[in-house]
PDB file of N, CA and C in Angstrom:
ATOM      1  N   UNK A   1      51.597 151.305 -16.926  1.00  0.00           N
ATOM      2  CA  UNK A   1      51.545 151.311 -18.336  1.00  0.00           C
ATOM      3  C   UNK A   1      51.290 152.751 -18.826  1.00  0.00           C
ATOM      4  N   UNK A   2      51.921 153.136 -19.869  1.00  0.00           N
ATOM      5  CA  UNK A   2      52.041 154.498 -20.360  1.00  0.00           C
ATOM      6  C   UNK A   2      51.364 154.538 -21.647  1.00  0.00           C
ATOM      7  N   UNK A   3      49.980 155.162 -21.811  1.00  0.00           N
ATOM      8  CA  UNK A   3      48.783 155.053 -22.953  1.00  0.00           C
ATOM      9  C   UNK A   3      50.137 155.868 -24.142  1.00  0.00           C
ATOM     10  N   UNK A   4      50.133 155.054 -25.274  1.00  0.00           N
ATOM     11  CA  UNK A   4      50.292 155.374 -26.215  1.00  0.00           C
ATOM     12  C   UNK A   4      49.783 155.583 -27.465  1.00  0.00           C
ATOM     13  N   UNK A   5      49.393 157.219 -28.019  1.00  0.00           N
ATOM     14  CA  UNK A   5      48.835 157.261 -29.150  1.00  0.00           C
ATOM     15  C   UNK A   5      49.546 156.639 -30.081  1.00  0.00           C
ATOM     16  N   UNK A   6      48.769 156.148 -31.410  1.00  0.00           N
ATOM     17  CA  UNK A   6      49.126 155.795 -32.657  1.00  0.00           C
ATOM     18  C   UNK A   6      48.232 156.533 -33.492  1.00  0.00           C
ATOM     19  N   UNK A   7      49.253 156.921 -34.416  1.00  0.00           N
ATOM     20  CA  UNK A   7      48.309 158.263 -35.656  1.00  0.00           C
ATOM     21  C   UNK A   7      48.418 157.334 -36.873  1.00  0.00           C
ATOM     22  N   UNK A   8      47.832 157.624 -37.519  1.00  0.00           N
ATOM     23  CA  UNK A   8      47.372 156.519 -38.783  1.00  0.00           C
ATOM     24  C   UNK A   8      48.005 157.673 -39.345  1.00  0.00           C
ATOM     25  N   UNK A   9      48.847 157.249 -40.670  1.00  0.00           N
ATOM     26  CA  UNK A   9      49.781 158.201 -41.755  1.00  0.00           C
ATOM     27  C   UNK A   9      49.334 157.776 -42.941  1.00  0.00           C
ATOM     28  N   UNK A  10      49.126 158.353 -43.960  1.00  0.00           N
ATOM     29  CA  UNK A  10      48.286 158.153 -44.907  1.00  0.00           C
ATOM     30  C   UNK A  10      49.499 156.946 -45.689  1.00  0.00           C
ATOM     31  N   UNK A  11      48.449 156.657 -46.740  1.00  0.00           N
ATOM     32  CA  UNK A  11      49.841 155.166 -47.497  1.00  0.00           C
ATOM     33  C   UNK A  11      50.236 156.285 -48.510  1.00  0.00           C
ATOM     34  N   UNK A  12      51.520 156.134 -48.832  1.00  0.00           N
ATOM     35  CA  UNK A  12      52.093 156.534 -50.004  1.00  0.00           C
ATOM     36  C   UNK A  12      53.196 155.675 -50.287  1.00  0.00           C
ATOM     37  N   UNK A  13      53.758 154.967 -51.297  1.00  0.00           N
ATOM     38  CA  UNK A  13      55.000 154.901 -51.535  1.00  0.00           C
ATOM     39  C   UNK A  13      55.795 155.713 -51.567  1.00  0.00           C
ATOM     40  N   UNK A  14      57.008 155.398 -51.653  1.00  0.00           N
ATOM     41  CA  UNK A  14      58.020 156.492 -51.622  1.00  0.00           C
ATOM     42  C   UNK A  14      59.593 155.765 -52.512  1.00  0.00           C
ATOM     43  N   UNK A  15      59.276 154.366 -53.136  1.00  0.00           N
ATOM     44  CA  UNK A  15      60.079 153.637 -53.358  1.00  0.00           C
ATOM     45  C   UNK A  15      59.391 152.059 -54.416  1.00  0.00           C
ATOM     46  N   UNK A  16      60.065 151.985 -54.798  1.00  0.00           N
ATOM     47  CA  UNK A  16      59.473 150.796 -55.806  1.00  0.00           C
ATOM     48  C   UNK A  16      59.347 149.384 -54.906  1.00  0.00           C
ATOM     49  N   UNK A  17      60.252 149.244 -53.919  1.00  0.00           N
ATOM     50  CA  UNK A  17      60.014 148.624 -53.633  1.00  0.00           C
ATOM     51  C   UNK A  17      58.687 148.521 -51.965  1.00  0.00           C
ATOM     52  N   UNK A  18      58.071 149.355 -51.802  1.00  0.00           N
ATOM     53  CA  UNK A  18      56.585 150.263 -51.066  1.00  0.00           C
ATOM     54  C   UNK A  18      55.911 149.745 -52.046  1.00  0.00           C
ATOM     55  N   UNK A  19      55.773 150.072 -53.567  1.00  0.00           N
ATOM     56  CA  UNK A  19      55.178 150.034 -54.050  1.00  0.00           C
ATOM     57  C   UNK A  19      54.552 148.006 -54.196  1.00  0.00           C
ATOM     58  N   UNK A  20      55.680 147.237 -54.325  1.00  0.00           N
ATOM     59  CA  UNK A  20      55.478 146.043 -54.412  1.00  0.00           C
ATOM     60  C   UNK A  20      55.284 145.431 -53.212  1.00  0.00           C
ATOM     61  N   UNK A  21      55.529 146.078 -51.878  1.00  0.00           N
ATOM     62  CA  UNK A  21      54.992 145.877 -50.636  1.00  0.00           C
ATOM     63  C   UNK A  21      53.850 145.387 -50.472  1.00  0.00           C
ATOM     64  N   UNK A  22      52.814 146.937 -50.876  1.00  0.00           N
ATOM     65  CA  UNK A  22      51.258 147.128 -50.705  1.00  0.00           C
ATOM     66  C   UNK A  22      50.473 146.572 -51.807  1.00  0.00           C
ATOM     67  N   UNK A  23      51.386 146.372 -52.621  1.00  0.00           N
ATOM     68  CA  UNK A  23      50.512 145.617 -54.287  1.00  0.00           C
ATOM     69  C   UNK A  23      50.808 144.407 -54.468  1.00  0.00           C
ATOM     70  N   UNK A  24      50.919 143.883 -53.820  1.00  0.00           N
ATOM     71  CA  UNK A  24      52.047 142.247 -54.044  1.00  0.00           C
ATOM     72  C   UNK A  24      50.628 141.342 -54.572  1.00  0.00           C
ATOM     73  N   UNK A  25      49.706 141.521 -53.474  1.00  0.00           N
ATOM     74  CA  UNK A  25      48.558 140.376 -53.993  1.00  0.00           C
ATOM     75  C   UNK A  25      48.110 140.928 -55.368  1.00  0.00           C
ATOM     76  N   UNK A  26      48.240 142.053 -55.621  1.00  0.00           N
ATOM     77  CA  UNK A  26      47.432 142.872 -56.778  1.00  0.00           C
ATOM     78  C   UNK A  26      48.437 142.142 -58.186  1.00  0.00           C
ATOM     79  N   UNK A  27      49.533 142.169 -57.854  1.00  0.00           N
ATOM     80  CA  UNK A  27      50.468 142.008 -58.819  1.00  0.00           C
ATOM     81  C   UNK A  27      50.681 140.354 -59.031  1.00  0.00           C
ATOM     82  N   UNK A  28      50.442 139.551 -57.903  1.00  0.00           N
ATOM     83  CA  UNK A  28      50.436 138.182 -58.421  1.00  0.00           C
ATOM     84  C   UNK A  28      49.134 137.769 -58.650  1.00  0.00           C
ATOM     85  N   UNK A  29      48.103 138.210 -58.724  1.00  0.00           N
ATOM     86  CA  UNK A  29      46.909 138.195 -59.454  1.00  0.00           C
ATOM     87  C   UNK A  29      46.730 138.537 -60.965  1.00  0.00           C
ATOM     88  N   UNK A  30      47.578 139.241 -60.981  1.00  0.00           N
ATOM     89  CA  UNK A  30      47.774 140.270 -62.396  1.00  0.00           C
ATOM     90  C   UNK A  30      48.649 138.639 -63.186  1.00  0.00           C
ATOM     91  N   UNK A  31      50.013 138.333 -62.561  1.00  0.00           N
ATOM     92  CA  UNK A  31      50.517 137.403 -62.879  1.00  0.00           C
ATOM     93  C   UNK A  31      49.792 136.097 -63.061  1.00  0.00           C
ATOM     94  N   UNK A  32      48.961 135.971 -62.036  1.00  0.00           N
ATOM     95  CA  UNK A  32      48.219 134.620 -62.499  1.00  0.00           C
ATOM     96  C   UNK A  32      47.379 134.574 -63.479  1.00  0.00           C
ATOM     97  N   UNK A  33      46.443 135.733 -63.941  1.00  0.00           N
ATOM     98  CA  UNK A  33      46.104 135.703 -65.315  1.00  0.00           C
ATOM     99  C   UNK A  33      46.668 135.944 -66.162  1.00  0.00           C
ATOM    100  N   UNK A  34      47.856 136.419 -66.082  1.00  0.00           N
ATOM    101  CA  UNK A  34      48.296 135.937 -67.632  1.00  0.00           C
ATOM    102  C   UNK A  34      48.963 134.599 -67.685  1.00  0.00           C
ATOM    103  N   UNK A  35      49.097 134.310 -66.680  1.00  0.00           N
ATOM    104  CA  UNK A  35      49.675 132.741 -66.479  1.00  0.00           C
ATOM    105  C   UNK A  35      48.717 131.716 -67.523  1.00  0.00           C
ATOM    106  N   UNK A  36      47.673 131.779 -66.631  1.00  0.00           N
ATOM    107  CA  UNK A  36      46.207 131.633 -66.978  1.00  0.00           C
ATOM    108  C   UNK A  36      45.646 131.513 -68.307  1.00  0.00           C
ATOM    109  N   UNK A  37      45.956 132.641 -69.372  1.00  0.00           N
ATOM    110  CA  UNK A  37      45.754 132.630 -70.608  1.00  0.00           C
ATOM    111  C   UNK A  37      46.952 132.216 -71.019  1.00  0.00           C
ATOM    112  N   UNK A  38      47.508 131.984 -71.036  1.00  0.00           N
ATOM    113  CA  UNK A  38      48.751 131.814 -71.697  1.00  0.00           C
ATOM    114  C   UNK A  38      48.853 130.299 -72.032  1.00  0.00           C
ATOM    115  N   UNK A  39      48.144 129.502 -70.452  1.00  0.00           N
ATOM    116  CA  UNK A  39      48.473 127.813 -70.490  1.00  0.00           C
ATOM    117  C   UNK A  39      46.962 128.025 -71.198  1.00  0.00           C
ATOM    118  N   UNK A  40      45.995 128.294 -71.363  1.00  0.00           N
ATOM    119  CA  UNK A  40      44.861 128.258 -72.407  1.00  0.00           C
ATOM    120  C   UNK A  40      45.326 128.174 -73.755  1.00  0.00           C
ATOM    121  N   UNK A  41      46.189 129.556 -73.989  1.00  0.00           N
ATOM    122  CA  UNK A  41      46.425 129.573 -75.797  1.00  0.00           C
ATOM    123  C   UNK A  41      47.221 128.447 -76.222  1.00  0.00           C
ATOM    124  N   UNK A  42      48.438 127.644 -75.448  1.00  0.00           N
ATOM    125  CA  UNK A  42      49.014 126.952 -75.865  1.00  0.00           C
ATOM    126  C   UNK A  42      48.156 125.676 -74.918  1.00  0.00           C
ATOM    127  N   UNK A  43      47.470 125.520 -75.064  1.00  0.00           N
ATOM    128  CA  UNK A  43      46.788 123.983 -74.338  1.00  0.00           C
ATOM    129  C   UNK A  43      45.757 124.198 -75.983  1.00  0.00           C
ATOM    130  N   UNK A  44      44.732 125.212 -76.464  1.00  0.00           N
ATOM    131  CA  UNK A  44      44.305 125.196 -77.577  1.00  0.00           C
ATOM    132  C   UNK A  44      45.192 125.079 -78.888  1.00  0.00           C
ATOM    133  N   UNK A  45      46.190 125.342 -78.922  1.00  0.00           N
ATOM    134  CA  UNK A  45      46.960 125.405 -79.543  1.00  0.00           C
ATOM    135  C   UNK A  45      47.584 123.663 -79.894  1.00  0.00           C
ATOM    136  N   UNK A  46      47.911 122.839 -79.069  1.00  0.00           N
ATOM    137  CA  UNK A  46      47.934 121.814 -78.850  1.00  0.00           C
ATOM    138  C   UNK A  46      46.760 120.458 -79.117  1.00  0.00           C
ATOM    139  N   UNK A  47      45.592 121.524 -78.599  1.00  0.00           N
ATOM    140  CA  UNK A  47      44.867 120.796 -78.978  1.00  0.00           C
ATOM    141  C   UNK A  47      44.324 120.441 -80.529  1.00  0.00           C
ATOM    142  N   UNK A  48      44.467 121.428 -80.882  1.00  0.00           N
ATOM    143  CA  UNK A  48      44.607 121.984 -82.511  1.00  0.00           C
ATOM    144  C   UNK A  48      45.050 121.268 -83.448  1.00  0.00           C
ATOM    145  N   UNK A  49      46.368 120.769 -83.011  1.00  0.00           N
ATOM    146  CA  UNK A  49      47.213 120.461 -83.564  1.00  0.00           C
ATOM    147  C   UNK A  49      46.866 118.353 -83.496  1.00  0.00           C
ATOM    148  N   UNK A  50      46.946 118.195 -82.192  1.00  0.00           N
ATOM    149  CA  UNK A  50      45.906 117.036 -81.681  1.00  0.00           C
ATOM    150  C   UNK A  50      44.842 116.661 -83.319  1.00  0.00           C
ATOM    151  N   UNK A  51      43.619 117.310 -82.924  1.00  0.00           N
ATOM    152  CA  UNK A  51      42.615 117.211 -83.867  1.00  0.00           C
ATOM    153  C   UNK A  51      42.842 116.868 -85.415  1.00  0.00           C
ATOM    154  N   UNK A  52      43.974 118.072 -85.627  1.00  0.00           N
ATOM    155  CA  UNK A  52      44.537 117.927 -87.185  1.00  0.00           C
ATOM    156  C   UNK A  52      44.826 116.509 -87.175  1.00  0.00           C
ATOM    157  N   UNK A  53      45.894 116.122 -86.624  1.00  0.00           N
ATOM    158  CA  UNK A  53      46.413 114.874 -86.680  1.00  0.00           C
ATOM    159  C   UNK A  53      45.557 113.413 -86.829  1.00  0.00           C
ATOM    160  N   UNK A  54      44.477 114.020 -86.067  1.00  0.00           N
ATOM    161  CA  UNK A  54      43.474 112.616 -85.965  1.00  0.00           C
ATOM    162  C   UNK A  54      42.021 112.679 -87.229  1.00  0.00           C
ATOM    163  N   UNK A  55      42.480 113.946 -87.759  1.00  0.00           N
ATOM    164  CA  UNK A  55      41.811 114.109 -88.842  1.00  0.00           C
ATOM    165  C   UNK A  55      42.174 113.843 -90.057  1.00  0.00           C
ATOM    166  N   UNK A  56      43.581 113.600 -90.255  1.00  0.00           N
ATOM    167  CA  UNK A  56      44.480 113.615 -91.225  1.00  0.00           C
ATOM    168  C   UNK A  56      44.455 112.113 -91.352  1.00  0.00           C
ATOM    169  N   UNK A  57      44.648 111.460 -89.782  1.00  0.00           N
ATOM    170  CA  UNK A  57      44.689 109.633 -89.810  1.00  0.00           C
ATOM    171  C   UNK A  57      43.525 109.828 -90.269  1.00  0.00           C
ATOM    172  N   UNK A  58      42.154 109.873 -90.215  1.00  0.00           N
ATOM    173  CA  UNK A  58      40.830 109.602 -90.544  1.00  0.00           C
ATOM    174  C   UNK A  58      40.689 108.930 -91.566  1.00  0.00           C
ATOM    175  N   UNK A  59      41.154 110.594 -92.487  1.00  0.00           N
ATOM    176  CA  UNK A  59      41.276 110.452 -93.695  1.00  0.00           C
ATOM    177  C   UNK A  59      42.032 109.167 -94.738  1.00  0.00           C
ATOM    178  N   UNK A  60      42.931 108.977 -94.209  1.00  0.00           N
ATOM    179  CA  UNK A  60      44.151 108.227 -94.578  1.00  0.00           C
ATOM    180  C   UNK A  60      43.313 106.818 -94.230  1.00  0.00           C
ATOM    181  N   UNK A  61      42.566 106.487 -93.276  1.00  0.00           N
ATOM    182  CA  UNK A  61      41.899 105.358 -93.025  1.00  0.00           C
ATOM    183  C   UNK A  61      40.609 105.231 -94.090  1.00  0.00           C
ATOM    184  N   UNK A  62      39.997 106.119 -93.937  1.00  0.00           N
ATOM    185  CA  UNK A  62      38.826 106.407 -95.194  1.00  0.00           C
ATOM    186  C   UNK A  62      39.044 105.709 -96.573  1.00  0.00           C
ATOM    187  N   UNK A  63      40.683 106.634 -96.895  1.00  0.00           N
ATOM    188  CA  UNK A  63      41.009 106.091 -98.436  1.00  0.00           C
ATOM    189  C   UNK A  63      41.306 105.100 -98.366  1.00  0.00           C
ATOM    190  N   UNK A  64      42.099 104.187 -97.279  1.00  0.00           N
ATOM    191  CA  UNK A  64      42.515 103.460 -97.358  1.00  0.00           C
ATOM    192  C   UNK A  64      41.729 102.146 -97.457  1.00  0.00           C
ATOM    193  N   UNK A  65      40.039 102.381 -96.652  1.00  0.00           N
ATOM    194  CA  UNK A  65      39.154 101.672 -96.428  1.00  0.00           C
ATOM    195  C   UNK A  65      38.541 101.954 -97.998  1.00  0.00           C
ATOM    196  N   UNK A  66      38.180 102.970 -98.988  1.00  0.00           N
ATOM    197  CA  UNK A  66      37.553 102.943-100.073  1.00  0.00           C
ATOM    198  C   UNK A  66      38.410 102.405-100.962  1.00  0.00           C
ATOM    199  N   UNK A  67      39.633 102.535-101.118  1.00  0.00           N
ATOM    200  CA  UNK A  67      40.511 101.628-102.075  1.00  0.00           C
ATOM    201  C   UNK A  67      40.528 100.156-101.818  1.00  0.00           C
ATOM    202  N   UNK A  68      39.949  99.867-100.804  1.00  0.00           N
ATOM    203  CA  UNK A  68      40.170  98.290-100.695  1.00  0.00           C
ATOM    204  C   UNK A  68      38.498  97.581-100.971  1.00  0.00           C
ATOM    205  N   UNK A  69      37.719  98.498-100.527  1.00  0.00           N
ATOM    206  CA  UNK A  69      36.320  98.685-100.863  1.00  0.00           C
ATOM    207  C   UNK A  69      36.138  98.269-102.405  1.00  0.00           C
ATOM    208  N   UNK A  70      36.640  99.333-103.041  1.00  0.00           N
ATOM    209  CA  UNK A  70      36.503  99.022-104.695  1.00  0.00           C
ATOM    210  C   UNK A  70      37.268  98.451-105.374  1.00  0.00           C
ATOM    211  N   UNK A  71      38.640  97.703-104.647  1.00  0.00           N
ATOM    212  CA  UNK A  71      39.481  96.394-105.257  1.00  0.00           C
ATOM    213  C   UNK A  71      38.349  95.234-104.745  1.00  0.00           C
ATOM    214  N   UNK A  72      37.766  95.445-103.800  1.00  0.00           N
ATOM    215  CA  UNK A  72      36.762  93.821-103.780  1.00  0.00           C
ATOM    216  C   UNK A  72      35.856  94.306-104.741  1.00  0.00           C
ATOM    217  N   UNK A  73      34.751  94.934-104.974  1.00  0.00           N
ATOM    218  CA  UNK A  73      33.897  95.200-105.658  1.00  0.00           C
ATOM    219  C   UNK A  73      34.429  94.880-107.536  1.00  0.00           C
ATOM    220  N   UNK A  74      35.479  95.369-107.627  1.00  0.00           N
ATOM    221  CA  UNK A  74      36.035  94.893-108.683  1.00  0.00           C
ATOM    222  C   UNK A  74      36.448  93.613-108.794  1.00  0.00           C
ATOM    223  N   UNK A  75      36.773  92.921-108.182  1.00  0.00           N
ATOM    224  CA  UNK A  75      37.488  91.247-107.911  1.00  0.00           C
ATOM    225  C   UNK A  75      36.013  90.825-108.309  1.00  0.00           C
ATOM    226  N   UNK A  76      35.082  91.231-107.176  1.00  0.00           N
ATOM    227  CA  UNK A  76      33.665  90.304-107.341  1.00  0.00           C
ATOM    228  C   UNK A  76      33.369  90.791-108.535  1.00  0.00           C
ATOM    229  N   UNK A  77      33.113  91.002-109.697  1.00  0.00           N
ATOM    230  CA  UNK A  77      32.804  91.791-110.730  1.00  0.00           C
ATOM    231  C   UNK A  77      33.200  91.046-111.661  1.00  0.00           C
ATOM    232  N   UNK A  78      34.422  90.912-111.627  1.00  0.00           N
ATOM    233  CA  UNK A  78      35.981  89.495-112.101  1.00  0.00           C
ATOM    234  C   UNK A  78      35.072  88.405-111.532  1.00  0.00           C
ATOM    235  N   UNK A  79      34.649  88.007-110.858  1.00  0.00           N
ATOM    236  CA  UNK A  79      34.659  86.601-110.286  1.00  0.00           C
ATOM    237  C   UNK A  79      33.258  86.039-111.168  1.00  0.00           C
ATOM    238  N   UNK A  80      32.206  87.470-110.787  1.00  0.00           N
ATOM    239  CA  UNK A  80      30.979  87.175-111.460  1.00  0.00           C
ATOM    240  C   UNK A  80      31.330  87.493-113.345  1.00  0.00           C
ATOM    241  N   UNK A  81      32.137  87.720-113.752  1.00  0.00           N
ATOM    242  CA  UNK A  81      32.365  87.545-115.429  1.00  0.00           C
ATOM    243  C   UNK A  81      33.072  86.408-115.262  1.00  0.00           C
ATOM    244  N   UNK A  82      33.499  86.200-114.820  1.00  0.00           N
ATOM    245  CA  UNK A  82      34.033  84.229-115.202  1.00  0.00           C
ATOM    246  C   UNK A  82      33.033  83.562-114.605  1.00  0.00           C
ATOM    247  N   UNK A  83      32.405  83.789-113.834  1.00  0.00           N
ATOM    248  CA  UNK A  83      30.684  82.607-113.742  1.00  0.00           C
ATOM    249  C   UNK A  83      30.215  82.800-114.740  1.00  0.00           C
ATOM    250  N   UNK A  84      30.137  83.678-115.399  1.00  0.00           N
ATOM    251  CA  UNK A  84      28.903  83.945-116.194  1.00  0.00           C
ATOM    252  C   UNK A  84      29.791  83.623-117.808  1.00  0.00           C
ATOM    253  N   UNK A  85      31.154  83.734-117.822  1.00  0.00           N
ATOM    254  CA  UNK A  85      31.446  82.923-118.683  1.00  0.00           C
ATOM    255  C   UNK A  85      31.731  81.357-118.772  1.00  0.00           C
ATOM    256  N   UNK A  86      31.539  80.912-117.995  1.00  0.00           N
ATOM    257  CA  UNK A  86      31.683  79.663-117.563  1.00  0.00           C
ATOM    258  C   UNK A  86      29.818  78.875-117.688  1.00  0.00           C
ATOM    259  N   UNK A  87      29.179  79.688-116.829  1.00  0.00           N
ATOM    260  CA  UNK A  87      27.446  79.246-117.350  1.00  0.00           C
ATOM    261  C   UNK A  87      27.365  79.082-118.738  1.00  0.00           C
ATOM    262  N   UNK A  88      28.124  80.014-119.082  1.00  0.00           N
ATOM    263  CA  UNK A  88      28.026  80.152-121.031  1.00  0.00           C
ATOM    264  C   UNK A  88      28.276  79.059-121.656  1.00  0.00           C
ATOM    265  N   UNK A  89      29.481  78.879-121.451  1.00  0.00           N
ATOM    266  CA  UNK A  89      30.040  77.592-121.822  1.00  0.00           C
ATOM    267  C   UNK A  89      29.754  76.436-121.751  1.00  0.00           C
ATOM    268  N   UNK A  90      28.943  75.928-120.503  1.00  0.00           N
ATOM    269  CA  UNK A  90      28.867  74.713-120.127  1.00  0.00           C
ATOM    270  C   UNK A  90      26.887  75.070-120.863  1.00  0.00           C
ATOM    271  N   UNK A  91      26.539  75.967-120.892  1.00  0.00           N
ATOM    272  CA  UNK A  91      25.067  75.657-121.597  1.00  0.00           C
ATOM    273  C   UNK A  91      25.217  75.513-123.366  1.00  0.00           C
ATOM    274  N   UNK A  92      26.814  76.073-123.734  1.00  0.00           N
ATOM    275  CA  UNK A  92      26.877  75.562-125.128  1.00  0.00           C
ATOM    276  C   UNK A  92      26.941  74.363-125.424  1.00  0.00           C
ATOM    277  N   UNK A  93      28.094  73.424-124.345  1.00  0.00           N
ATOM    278  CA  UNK A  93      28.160  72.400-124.591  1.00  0.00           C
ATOM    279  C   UNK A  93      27.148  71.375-124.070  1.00  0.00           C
ATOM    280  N   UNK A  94      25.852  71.928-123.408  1.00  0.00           N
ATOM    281  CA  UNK A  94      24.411  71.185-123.200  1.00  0.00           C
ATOM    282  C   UNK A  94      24.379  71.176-124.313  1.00  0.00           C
ATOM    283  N   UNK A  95      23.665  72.398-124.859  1.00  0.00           N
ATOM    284  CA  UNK A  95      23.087  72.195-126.304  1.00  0.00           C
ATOM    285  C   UNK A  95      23.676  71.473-127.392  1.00  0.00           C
ATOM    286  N   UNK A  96      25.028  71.679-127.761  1.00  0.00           N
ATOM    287  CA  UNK A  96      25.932  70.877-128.384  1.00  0.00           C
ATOM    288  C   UNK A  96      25.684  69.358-127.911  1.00  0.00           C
ATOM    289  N   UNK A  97      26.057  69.102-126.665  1.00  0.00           N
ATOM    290  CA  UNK A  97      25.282  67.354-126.930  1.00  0.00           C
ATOM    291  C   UNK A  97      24.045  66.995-126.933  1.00  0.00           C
ATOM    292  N   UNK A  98      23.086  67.822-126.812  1.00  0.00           N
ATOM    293  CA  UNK A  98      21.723  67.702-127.602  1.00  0.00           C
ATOM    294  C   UNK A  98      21.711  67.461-129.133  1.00  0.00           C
ATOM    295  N   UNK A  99      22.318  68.412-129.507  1.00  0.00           N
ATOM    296  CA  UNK A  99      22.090  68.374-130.946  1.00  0.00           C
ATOM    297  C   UNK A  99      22.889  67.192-131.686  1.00  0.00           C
ATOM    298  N   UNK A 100      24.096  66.808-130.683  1.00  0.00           N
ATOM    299  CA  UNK A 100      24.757  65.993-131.493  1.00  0.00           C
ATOM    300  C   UNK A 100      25.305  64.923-130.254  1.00  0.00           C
ATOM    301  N   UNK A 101      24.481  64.107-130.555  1.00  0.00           N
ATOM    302  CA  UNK A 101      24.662  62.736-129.148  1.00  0.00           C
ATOM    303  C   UNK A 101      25.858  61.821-129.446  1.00  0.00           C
ATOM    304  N   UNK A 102      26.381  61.513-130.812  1.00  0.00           N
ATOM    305  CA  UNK A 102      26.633  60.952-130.957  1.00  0.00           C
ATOM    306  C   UNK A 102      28.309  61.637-131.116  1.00  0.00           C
ATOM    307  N   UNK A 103      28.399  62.685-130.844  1.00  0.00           N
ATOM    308  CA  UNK A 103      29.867  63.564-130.587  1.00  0.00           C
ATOM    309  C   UNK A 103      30.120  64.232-132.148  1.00  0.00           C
ATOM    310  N   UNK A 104      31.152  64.295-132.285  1.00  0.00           N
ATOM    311  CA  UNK A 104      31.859  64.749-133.906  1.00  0.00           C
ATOM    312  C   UNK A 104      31.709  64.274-135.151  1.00  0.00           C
ATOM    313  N   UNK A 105      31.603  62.773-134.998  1.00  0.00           N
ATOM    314  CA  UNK A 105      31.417  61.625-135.254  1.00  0.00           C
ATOM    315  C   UNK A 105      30.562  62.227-136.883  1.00  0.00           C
ATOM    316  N   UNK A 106      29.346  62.535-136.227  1.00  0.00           N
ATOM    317  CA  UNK A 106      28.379  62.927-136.492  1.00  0.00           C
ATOM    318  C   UNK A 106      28.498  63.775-137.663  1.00  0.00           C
ATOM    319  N   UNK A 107      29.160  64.987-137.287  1.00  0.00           N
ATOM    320  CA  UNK A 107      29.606  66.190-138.424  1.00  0.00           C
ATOM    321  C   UNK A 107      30.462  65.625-139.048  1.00  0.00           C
ATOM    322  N   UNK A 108      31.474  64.914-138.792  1.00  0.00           N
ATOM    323  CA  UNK A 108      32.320  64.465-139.896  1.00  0.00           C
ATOM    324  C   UNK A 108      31.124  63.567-141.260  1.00  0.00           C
ATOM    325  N   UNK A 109      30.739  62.599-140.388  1.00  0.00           N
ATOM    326  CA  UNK A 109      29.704  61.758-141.843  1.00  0.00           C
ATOM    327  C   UNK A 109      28.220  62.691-142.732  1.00  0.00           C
ATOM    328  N   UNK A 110      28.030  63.436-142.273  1.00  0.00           N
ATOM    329  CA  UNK A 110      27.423  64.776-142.694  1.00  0.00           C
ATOM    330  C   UNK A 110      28.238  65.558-144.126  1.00  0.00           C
ATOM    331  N   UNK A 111      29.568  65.561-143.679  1.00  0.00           N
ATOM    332  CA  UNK A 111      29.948  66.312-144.410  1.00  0.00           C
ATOM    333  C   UNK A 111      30.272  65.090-145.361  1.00  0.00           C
ATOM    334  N   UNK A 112      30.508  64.315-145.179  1.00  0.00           N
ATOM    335  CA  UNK A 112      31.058  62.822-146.408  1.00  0.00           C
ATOM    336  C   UNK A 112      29.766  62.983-147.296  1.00  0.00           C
ATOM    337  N   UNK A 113      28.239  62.176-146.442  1.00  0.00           N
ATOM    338  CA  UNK A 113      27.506  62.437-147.853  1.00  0.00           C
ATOM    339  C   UNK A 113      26.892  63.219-147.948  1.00  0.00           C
TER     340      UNK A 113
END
């Protein structure tokens, strides 16, 4: 066997493609962060857009829940003015056959003598 030196030669490129040789991990590192931010801005971006949407239904459920809210509140409102015109009524015509047992009858011969 015949000892063979090996001399270490300093690194230089000399060519672009030397250059992407010795930098390759450097350069797909470089690539993976911007990869990296990039699926961030458009994943926030998305999400964004997401949120709006379910904020917008919210809303739309909200009104939709307070407009139906204050059509009952109004109905019952309606329901309780016709009870309460109806109590009216039926305590006039108590008193009315109190006062007059004997029906119309009554006011008509009143007014005769």
């Amino acid at each position: 066997m015949i000892p063979v030196e090996v001399t270490q030669t300093p690194w230089h490129f000399t060519t672009w493609l030397d250059l992407l040789d010795h930098w390759q991990t450097v350069i797909a590192g470089v690539f993976a962060l911007v990869a990296a931010f990039g699926t961030i801005v458009v994943t926030r971006r998305l999400a964004n857009r997401q949120i709006a949407a379910a904020r917008e239904e919210a809303d739309r459920v909200i009104a939709a829940t307070r407009a139906q809210t204050e059509t009952t509140v109004r109905l019952e409102r309606m329901r309780d003015a016709g009870k309460s015109v109806a109590a009216a009524s039926e305590l006039q015509s108590a008193v009315h056959r109190k006062r007059y047992p004997n029906g119309l009858n009554q006011l008509g011969d009143s007014r005769i003598g």
